[in-house]
PDB file of N, CA and C in Angstrom:
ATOM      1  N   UNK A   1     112.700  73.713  97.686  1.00  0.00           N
ATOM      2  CA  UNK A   1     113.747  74.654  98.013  1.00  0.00           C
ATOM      3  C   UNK A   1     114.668  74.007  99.054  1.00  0.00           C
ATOM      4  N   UNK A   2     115.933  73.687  98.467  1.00  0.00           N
ATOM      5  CA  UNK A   2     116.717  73.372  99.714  1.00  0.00           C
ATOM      6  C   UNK A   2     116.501  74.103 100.932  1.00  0.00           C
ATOM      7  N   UNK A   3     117.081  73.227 102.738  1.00  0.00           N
ATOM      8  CA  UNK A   3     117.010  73.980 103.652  1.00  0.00           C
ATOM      9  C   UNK A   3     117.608  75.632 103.592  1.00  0.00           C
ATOM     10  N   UNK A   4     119.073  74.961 103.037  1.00  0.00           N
ATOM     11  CA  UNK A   4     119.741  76.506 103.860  1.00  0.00           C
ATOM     12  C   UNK A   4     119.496  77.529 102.930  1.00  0.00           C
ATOM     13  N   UNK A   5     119.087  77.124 101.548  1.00  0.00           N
ATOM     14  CA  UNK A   5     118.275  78.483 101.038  1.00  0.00           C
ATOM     15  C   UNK A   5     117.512  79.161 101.698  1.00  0.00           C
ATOM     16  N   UNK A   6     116.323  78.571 102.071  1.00  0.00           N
ATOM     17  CA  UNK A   6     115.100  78.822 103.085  1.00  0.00           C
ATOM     18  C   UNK A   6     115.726  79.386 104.195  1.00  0.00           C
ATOM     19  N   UNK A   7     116.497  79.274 104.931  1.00  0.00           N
ATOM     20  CA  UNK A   7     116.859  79.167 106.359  1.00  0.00           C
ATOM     21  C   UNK A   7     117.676  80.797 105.673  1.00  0.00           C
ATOM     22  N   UNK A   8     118.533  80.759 104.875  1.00  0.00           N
ATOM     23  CA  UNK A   8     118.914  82.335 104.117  1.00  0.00           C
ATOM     24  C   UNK A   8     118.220  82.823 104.252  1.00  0.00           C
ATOM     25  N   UNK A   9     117.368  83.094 103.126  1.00  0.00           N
ATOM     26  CA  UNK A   9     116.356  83.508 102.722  1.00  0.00           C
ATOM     27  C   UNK A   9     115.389  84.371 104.195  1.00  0.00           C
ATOM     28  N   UNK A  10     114.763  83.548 105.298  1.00  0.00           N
ATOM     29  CA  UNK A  10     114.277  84.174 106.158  1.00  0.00           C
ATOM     30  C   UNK A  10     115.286  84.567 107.451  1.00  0.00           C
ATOM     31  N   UNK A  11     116.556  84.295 107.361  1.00  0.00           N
ATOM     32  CA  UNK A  11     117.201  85.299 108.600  1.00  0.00           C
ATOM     33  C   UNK A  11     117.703  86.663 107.565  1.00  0.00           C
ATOM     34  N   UNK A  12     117.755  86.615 106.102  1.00  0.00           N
ATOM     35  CA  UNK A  12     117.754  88.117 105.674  1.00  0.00           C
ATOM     36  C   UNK A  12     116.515  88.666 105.816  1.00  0.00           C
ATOM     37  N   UNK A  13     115.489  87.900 105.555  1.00  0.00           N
ATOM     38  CA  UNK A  13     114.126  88.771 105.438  1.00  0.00           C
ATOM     39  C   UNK A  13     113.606  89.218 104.090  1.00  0.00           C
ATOM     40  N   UNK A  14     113.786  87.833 103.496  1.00  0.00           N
ATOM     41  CA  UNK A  14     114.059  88.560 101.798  1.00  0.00           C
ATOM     42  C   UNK A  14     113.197  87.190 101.368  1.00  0.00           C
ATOM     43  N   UNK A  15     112.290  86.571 102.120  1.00  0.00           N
ATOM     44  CA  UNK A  15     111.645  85.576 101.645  1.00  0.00           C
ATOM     45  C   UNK A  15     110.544  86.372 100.845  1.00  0.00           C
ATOM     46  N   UNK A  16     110.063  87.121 101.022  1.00  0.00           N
ATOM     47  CA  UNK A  16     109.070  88.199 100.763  1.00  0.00           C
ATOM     48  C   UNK A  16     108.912  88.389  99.339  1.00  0.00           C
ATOM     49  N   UNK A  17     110.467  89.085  99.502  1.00  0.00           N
ATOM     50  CA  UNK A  17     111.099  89.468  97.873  1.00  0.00           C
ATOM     51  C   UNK A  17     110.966  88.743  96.872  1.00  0.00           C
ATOM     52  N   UNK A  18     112.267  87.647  97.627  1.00  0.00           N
ATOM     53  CA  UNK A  18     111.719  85.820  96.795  1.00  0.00           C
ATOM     54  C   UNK A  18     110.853  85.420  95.867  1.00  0.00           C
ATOM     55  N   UNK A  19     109.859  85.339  96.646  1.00  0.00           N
ATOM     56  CA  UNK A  19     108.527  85.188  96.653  1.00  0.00           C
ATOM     57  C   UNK A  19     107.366  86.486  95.502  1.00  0.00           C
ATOM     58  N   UNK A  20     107.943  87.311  95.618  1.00  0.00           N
ATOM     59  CA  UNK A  20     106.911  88.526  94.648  1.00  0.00           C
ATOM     60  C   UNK A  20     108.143  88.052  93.013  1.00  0.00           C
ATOM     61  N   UNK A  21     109.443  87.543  93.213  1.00  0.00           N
ATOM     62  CA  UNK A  21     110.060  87.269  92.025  1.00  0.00           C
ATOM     63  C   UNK A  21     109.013  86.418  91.102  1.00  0.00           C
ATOM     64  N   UNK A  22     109.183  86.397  89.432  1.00  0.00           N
ATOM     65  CA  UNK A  22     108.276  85.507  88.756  1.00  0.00           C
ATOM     66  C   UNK A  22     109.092  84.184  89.320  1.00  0.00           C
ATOM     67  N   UNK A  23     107.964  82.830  88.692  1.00  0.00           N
ATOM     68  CA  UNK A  23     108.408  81.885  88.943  1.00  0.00           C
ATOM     69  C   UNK A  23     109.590  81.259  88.334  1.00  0.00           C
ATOM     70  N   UNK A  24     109.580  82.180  87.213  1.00  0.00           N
ATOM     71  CA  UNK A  24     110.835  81.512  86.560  1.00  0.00           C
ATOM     72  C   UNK A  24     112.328  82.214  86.881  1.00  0.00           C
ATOM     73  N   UNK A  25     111.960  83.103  88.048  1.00  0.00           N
ATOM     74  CA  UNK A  25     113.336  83.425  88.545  1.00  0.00           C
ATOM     75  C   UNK A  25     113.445  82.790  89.632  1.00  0.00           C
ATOM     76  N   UNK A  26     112.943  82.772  90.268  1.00  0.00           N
ATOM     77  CA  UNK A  26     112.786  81.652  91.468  1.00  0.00           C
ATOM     78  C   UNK A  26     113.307  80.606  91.289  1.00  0.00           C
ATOM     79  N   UNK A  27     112.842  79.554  90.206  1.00  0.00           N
ATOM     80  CA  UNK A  27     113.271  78.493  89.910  1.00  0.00           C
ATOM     81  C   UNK A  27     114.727  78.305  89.407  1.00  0.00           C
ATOM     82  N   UNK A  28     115.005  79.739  88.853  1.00  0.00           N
ATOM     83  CA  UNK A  28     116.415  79.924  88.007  1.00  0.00           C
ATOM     84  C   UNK A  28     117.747  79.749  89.337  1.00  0.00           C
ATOM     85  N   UNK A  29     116.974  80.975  89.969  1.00  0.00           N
ATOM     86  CA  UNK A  29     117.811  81.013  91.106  1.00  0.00           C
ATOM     87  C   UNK A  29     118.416  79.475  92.236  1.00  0.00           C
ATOM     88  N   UNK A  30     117.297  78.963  92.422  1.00  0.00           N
ATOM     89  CA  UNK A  30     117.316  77.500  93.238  1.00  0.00           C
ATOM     90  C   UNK A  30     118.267  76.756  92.258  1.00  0.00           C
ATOM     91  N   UNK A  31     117.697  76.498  91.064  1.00  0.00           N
ATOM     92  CA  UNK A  31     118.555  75.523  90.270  1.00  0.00           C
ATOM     93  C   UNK A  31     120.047  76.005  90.159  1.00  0.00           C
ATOM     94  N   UNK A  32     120.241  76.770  89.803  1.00  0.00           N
ATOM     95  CA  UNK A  32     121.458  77.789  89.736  1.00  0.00           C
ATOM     96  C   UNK A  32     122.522  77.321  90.809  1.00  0.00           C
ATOM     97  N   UNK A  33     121.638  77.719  92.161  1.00  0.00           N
ATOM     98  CA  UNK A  33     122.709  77.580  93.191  1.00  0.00           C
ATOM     99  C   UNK A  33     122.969  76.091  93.888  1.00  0.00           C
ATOM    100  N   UNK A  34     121.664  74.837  93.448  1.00  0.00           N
ATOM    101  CA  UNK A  34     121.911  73.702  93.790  1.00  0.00           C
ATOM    102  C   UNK A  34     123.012  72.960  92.800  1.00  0.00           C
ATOM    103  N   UNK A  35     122.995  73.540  91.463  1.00  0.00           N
ATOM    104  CA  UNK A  35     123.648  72.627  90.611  1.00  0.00           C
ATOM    105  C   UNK A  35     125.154  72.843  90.741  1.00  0.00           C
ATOM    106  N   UNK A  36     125.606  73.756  91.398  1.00  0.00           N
ATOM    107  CA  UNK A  36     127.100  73.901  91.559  1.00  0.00           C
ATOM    108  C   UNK A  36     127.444  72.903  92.096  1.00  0.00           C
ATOM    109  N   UNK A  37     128.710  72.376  92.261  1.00  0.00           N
ATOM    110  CA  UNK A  37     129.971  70.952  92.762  1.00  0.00           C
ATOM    111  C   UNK A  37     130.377  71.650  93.666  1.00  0.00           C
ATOM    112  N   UNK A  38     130.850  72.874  93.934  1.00  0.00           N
ATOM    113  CA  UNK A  38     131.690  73.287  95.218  1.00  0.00           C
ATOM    114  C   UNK A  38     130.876  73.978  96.527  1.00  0.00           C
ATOM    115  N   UNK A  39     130.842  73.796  97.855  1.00  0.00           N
ATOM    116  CA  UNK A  39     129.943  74.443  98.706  1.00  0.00           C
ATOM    117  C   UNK A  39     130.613  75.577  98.354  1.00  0.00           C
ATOM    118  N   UNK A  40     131.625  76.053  98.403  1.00  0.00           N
ATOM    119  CA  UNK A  40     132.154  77.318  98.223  1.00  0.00           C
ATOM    120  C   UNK A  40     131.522  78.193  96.473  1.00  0.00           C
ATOM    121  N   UNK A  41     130.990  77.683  96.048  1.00  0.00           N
ATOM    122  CA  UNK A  41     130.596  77.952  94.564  1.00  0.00           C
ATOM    123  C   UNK A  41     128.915  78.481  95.088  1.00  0.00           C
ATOM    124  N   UNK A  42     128.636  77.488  95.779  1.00  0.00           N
ATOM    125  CA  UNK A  42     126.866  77.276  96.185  1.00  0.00           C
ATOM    126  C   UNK A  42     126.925  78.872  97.194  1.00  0.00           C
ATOM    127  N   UNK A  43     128.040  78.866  97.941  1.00  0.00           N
ATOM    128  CA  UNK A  43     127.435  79.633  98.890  1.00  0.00           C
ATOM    129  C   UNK A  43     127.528  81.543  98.120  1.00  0.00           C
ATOM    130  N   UNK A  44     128.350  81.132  96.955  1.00  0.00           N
ATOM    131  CA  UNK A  44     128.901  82.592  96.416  1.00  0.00           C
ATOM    132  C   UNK A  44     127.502  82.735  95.362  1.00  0.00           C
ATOM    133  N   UNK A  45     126.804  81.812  95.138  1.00  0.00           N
ATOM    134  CA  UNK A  45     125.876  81.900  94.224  1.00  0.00           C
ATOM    135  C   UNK A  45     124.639  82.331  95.152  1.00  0.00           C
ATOM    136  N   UNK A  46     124.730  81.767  96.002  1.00  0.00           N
ATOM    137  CA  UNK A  46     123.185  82.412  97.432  1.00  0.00           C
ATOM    138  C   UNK A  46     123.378  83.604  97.799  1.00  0.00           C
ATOM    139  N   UNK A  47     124.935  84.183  98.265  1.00  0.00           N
ATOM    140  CA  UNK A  47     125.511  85.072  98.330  1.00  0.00           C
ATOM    141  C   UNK A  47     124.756  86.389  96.877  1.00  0.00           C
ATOM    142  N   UNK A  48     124.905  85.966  95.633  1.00  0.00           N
ATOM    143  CA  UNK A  48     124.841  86.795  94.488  1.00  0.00           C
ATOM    144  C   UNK A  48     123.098  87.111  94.223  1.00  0.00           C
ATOM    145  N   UNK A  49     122.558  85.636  94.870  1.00  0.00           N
ATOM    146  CA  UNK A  49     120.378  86.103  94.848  1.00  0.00           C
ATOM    147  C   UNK A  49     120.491  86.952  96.330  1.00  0.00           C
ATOM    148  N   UNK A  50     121.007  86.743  97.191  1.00  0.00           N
ATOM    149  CA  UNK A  50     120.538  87.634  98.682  1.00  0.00           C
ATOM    150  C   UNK A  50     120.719  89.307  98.141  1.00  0.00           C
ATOM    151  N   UNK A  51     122.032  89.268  97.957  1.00  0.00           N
ATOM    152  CA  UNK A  51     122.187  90.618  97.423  1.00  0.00           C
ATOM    153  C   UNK A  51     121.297  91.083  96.371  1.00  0.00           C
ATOM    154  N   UNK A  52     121.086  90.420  94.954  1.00  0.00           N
ATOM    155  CA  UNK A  52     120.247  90.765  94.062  1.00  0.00           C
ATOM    156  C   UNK A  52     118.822  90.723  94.410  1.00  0.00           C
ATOM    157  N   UNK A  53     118.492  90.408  95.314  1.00  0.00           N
ATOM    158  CA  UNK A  53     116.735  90.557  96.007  1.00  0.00           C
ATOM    159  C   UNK A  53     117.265  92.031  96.995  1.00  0.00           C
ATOM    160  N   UNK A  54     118.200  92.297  97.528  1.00  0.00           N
ATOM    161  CA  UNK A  54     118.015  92.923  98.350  1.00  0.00           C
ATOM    162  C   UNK A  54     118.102  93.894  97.619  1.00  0.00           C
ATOM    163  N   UNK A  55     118.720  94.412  97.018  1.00  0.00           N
ATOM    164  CA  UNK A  55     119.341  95.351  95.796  1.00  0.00           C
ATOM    165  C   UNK A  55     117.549  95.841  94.738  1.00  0.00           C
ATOM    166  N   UNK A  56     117.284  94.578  94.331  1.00  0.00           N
ATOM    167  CA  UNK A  56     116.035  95.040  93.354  1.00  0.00           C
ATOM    168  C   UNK A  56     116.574  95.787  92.095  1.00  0.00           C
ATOM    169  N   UNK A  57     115.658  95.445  91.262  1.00  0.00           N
ATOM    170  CA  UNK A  57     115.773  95.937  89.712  1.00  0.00           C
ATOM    171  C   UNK A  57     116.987  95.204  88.869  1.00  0.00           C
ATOM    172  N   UNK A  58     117.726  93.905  89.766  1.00  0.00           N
ATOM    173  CA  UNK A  58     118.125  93.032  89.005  1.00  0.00           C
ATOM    174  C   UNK A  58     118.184  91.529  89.057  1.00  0.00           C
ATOM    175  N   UNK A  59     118.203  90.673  88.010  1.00  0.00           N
ATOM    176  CA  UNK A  59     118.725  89.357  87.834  1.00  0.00           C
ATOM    177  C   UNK A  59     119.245  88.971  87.374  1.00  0.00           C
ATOM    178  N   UNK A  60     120.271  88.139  88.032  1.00  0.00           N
ATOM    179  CA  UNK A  60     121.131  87.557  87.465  1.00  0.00           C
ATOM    180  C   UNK A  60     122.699  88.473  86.994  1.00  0.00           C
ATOM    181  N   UNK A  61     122.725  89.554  87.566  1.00  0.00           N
ATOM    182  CA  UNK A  61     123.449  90.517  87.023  1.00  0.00           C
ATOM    183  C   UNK A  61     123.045  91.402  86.429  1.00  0.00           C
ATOM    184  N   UNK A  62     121.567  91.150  85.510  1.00  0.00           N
ATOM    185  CA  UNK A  62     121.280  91.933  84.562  1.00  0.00           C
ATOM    186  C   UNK A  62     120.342  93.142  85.277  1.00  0.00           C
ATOM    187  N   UNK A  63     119.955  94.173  84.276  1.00  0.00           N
ATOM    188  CA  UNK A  63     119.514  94.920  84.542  1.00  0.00           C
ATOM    189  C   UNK A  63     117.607  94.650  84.643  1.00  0.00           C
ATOM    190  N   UNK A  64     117.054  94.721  85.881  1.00  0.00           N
ATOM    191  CA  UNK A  64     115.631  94.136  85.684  1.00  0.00           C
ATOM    192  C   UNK A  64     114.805  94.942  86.297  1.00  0.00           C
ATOM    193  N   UNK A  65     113.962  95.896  85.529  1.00  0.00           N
ATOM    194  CA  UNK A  65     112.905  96.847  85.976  1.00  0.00           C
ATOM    195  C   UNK A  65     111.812  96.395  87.112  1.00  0.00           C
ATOM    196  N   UNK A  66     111.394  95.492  86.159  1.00  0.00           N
ATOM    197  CA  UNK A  66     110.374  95.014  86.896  1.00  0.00           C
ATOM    198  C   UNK A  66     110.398  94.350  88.243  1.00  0.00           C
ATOM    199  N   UNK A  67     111.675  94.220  88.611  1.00  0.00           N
ATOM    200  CA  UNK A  67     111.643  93.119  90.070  1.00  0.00           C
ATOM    201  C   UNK A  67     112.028  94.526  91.081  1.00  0.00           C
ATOM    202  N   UNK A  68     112.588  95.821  90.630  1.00  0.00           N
ATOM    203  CA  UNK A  68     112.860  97.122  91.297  1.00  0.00           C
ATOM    204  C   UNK A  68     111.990  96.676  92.470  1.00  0.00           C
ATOM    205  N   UNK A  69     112.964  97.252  93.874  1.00  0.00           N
ATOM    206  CA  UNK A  69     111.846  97.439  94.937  1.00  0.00           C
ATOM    207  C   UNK A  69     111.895  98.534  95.454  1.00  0.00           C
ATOM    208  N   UNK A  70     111.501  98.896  96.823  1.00  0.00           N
ATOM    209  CA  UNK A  70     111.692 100.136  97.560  1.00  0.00           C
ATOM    210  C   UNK A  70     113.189 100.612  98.494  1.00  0.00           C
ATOM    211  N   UNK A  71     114.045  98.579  98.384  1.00  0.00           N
ATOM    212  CA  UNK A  71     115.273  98.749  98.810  1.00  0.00           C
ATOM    213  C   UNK A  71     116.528  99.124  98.005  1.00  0.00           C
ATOM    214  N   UNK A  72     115.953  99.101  96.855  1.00  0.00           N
ATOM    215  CA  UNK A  72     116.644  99.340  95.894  1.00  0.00           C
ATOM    216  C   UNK A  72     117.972 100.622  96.226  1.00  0.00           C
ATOM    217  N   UNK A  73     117.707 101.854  96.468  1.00  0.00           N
ATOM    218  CA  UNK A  73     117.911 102.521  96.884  1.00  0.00           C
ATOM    219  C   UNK A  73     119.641 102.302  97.781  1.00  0.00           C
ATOM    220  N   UNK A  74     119.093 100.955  98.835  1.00  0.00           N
ATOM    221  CA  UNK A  74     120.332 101.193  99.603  1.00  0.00           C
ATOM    222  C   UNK A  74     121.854 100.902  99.444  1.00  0.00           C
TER     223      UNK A  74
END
């Protein structure tokens, strides 16, 4: 996992979340946001998993039951 994912990841508090995701979103997500060319691309893509972990019940945009959490809500 790159640093400033990680370093994201635990000043939101969403390593947790992250982490209960399957592995193959996890992995989707990392690859996703390393393979972009623009920092400005990378950071709108970390930007789009922080929110979608924080959010729950989706990936990737899509609609995802199973990742639903209790923050879902906010």
């Amino acid at each position: 996992m790159p640093g400033f994912v990680k370093q994201a990841l635990e000043k939101g508090d969403l390593m947790k979340l992250y982490k209960e995701r399957p592995a193959y979103q996890q992995n989707d997500y990392i690859g996703w946001i390393s393979q972009a060319k623009m920092e400005s691309t990378k950071q709108n893509r970390l930007d789009q998993m922080l929110s979608e972990l924080r959010r729950g019940g989706v990936y990737m945009k899509m609609v995802h039951p199973a990742s639903a959490n209790s923050k879902s809500n906010d």
